[in-house]
C-alpha atoms as a PDB file:
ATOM      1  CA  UNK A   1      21.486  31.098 -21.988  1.00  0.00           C
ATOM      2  CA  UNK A   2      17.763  30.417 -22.833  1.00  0.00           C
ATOM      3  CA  UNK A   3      16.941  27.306 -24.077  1.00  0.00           C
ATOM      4  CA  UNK A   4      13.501  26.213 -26.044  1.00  0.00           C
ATOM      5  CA  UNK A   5      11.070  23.953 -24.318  1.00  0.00           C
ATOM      6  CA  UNK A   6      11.880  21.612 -27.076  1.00  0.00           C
ATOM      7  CA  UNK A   7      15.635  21.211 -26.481  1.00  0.00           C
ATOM      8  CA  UNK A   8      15.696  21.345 -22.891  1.00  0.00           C
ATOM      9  CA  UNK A   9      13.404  18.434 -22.412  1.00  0.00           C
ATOM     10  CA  UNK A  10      15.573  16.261 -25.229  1.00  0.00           C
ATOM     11  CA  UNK A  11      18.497  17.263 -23.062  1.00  0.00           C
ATOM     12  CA  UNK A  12      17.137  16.683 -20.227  1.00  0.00           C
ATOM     13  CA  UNK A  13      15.677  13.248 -21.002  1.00  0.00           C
ATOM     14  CA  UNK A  14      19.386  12.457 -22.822  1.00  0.00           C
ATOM     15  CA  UNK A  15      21.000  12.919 -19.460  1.00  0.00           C
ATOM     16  CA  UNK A  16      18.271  10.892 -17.365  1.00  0.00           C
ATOM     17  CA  UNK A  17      18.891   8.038 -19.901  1.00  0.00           C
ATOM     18  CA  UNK A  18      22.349   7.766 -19.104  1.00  0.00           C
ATOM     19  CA  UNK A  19      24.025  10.094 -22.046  1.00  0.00           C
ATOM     20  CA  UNK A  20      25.537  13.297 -19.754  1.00  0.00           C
ATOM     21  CA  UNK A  21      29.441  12.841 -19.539  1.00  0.00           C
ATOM     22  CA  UNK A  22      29.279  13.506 -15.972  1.00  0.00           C
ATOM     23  CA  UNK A  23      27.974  11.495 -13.149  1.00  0.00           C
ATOM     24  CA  UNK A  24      26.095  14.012 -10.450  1.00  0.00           C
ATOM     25  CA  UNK A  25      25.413  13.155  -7.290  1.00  0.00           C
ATOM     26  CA  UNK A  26      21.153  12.946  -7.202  1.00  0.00           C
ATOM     27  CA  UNK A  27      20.746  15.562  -5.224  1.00  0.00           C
ATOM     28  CA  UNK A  28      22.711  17.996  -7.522  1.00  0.00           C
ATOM     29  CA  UNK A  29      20.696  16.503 -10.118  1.00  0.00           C
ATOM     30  CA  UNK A  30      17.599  17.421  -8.837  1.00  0.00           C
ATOM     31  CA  UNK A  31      18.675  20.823  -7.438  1.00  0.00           C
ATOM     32  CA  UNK A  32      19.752  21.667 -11.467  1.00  0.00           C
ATOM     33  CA  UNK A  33      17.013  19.964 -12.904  1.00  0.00           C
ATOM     34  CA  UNK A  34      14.544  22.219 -10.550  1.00  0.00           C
ATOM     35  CA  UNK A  35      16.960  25.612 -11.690  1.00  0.00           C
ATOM     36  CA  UNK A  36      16.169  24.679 -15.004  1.00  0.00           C
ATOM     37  CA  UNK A  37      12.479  24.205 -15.116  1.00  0.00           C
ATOM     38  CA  UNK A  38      12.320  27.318 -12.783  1.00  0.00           C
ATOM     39  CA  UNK A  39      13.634  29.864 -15.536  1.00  0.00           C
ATOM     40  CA  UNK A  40      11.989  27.776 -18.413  1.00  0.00           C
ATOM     41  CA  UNK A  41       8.621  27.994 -16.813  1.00  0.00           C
ATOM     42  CA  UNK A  42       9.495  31.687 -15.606  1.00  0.00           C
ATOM     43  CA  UNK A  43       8.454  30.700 -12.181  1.00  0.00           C
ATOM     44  CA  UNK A  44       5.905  28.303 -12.568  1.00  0.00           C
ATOM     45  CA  UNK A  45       7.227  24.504 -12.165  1.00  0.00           C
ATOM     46  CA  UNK A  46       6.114  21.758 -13.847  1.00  0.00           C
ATOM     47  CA  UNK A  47       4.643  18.700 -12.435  1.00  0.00           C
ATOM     48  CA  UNK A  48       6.202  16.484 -10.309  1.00  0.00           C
ATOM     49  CA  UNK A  49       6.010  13.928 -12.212  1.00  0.00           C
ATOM     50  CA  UNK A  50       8.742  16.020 -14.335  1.00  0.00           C
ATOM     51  CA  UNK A  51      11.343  14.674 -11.959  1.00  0.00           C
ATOM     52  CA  UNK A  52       9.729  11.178 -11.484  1.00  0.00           C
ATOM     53  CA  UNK A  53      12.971   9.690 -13.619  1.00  0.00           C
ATOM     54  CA  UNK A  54      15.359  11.215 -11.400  1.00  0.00           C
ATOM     55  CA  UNK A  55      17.088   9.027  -8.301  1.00  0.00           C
ATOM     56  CA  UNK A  56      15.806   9.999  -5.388  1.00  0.00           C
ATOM     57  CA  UNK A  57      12.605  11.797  -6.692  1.00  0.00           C
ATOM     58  CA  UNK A  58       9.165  10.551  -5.921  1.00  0.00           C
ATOM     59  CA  UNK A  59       8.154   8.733  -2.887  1.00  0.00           C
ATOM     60  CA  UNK A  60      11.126   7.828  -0.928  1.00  0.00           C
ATOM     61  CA  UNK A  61      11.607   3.992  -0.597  1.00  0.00           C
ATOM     62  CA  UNK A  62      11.364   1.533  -3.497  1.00  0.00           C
ATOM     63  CA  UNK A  63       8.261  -0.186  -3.628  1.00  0.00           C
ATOM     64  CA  UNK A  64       7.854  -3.829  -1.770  1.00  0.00           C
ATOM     65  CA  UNK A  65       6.730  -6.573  -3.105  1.00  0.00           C
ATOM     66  CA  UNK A  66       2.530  -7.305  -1.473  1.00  0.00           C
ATOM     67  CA  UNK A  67       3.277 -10.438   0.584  1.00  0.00           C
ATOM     68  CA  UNK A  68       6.592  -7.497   2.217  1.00  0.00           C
ATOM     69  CA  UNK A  69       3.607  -4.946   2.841  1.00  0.00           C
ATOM     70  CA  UNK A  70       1.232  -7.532   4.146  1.00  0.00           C
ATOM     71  CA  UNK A  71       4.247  -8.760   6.600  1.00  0.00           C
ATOM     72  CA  UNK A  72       5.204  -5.196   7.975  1.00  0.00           C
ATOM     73  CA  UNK A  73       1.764  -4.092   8.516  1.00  0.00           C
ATOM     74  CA  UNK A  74       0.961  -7.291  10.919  1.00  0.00           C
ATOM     75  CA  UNK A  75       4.157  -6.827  12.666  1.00  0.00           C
ATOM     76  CA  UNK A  76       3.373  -3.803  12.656  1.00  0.00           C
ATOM     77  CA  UNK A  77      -0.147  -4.209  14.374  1.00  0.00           C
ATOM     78  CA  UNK A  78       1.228  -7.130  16.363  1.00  0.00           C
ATOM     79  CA  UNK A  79       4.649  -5.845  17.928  1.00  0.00           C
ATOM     80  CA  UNK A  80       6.811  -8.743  15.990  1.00  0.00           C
ATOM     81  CA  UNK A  81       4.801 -11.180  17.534  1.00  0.00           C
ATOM     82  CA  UNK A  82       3.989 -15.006  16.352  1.00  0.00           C
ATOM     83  CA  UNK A  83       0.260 -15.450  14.424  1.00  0.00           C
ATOM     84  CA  UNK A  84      -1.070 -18.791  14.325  1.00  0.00           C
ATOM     85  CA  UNK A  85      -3.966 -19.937  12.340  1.00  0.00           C
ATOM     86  CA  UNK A  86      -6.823 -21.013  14.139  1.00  0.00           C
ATOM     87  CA  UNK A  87     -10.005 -22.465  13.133  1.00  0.00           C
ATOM     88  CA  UNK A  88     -11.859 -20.776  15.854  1.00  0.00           C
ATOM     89  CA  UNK A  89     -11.537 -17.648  13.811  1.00  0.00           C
ATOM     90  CA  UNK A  90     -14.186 -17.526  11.176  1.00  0.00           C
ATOM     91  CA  UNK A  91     -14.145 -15.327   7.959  1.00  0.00           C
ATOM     92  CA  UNK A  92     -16.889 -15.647   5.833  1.00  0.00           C
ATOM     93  CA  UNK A  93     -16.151 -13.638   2.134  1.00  0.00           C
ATOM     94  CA  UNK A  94     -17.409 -14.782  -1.515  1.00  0.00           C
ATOM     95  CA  UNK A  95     -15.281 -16.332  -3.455  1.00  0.00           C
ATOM     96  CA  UNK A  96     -16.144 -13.744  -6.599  1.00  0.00           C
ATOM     97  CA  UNK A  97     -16.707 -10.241  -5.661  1.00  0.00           C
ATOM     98  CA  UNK A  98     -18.380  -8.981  -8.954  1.00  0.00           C
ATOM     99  CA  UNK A  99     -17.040  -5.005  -7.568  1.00  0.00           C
ATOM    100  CA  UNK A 100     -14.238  -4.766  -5.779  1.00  0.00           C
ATOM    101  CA  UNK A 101     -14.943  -1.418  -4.417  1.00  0.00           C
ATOM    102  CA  UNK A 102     -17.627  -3.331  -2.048  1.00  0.00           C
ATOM    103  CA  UNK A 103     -16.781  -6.731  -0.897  1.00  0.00           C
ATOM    104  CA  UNK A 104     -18.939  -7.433   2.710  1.00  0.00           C
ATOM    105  CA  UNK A 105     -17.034  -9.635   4.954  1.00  0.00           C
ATOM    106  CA  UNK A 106     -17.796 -10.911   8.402  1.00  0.00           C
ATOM    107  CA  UNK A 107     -15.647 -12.078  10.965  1.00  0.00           C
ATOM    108  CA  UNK A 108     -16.346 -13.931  13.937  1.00  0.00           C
ATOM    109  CA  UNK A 109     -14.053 -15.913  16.935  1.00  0.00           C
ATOM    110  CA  UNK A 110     -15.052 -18.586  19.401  1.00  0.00           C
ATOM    111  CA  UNK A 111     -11.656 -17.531  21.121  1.00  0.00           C
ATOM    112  CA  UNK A 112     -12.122 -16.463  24.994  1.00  0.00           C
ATOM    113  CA  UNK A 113     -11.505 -12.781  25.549  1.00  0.00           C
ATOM    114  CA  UNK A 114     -10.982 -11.053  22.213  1.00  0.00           C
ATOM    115  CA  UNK A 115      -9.678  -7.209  22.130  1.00  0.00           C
ATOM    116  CA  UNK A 116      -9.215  -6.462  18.652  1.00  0.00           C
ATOM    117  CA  UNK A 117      -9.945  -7.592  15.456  1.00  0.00           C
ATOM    118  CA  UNK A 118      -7.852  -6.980  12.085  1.00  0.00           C
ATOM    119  CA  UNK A 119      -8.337  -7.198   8.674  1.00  0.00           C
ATOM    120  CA  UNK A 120      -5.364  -7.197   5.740  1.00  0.00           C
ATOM    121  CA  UNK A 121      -5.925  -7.543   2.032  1.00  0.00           C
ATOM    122  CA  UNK A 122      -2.647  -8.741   0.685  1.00  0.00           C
ATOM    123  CA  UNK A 123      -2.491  -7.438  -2.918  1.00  0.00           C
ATOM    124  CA  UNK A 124      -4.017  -3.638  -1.375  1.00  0.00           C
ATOM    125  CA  UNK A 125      -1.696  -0.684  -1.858  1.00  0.00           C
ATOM    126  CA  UNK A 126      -1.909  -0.429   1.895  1.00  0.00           C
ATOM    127  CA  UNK A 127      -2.672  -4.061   3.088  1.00  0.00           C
ATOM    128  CA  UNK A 128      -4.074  -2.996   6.476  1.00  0.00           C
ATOM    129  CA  UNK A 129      -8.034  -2.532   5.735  1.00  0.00           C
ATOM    130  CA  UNK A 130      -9.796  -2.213   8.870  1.00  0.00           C
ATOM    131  CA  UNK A 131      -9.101  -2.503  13.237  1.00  0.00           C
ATOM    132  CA  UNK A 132     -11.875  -3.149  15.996  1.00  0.00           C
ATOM    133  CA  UNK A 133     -10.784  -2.559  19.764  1.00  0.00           C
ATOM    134  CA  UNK A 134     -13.889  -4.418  21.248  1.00  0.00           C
ATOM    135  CA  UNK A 135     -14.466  -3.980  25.108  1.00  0.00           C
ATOM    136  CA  UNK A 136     -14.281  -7.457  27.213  1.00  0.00           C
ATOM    137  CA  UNK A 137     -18.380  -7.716  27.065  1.00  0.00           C
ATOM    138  CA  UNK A 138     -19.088  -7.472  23.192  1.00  0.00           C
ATOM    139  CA  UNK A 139     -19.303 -10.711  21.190  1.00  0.00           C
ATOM    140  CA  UNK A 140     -16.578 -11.154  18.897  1.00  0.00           C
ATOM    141  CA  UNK A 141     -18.035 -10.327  15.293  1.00  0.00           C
ATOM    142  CA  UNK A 142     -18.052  -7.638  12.992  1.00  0.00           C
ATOM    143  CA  UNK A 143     -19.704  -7.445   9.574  1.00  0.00           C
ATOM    144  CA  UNK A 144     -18.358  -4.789   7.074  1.00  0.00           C
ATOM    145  CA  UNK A 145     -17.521  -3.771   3.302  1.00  0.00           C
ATOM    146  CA  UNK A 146     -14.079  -3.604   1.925  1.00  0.00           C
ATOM    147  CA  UNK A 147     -12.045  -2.429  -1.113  1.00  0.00           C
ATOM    148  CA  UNK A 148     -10.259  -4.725  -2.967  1.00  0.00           C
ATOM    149  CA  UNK A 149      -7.540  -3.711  -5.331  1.00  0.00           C
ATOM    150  CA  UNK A 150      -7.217  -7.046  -7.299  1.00  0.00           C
ATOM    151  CA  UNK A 151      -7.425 -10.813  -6.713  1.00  0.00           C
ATOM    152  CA  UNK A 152      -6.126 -11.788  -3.504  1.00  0.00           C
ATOM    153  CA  UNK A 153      -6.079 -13.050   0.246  1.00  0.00           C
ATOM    154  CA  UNK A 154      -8.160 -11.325   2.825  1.00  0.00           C
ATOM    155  CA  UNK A 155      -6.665 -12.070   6.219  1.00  0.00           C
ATOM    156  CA  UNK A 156      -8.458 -12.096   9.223  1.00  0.00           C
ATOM    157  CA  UNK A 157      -6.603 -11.679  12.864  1.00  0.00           C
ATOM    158  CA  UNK A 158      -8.073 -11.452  15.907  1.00  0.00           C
ATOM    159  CA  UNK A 159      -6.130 -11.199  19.148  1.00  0.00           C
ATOM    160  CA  UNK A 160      -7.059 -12.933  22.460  1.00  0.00           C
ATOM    161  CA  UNK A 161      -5.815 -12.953  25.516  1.00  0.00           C
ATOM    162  CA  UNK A 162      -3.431 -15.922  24.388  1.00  0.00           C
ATOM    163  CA  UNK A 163      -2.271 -14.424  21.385  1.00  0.00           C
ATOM    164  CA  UNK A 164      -2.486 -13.571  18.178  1.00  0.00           C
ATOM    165  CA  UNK A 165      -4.484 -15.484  15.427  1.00  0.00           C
ATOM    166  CA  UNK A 166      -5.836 -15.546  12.115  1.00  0.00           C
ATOM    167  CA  UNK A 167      -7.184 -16.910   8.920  1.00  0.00           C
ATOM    168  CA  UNK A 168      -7.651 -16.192   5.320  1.00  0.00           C
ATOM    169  CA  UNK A 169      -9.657 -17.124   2.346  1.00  0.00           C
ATOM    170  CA  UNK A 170      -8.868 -16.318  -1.696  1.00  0.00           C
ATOM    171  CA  UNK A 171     -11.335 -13.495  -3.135  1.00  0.00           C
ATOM    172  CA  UNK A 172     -11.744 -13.532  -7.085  1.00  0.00           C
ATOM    173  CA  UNK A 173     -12.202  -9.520  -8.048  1.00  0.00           C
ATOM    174  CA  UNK A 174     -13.848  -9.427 -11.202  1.00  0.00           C
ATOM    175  CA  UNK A 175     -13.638  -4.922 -11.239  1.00  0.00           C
ATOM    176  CA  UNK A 176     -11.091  -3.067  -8.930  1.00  0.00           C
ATOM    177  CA  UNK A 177     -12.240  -0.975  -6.861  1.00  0.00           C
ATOM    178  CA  UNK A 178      -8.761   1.109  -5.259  1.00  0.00           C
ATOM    179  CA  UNK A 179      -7.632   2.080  -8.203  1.00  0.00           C
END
């Protein structure tokens, strides 16, 4: 049976709105759905974005909420382990970034014996913006340019020989710059 483009799209977006008589498992659905567009398109598919509706299609997992990112990319970095705030860490940002495409940041620690230096943006798409391994003999500080999706935290985390620690400060975006 051949359908017009015109009818299989309303019948398509009738059953993806809850309206088919029969509940499919998703990845049936997507399997038909697919079959369908194939002989519509006579072997050309249409975007993906086509089956963005369906459950199952897209990305995978459900989106997490920022502060969720921001706390599975430090454990992540970190190995589950603790991070204290310490005033020995200094981040210097401006409190208004006029573009958030370039926002210069600096970091510095009066810690003893730092190896590595982090920094997160919370509200980022991916929170984890920049890593520093620095060898034993290097001073502590790095000086750099980041993207900043939107108003929010910058964290900074530095880990010493005793641990992990960090500190944050607010940064106003007035333009996006990761999107």
């Amino acid at each position: 049976m051949i359908q017009s483009r015109r009818s299989f799209i309303n019948s398509m977006l009738a059953f993806m709105l809850g309206f088919g008589k029969k509940q499919l498992p998703a990845s049936q659905l997507r399997k038909n759905c697919a079959n369908s567009i194939h002989r519509l398109n006579s072997g050309k598919l249409l975007p993906a974005i086509s089956l963005g509706g369906l459950p199952g299609a897209g990305r995978g997992k459900p989106q997490q909420e920022s502060g969720g990112k921001l706390a599975t990319a430090m454990d992540r970095e970190t190995g589950g382990q603790t991070v204290s705030y310490s005033g020995l860490v200094k981040l210097d940002a401006p409190d208004i970034a006029e573009d958030g495409s370039i926002v210069p940041i600096t970091i510095e620690s009066e810690l003893p014996g730092v190896e590595a230096i982090w920094v997160f943006v919370e509200k980022n798409p991916s929170p984890l913006a920049a890593r520093f391994d620095l060898e034993r003999n290097l001073d502590p500080f790095v000086s750099l340019r980041i993207k900043m999706n939107e108003s929010s935290k910058v964290i900074a985390m530095v880990k010493s020989g005793n641990g992990y620690f960090s500190t944050g400060k607010n940064v106003k975006v007035v333009a996006g710059g990761c999107g």
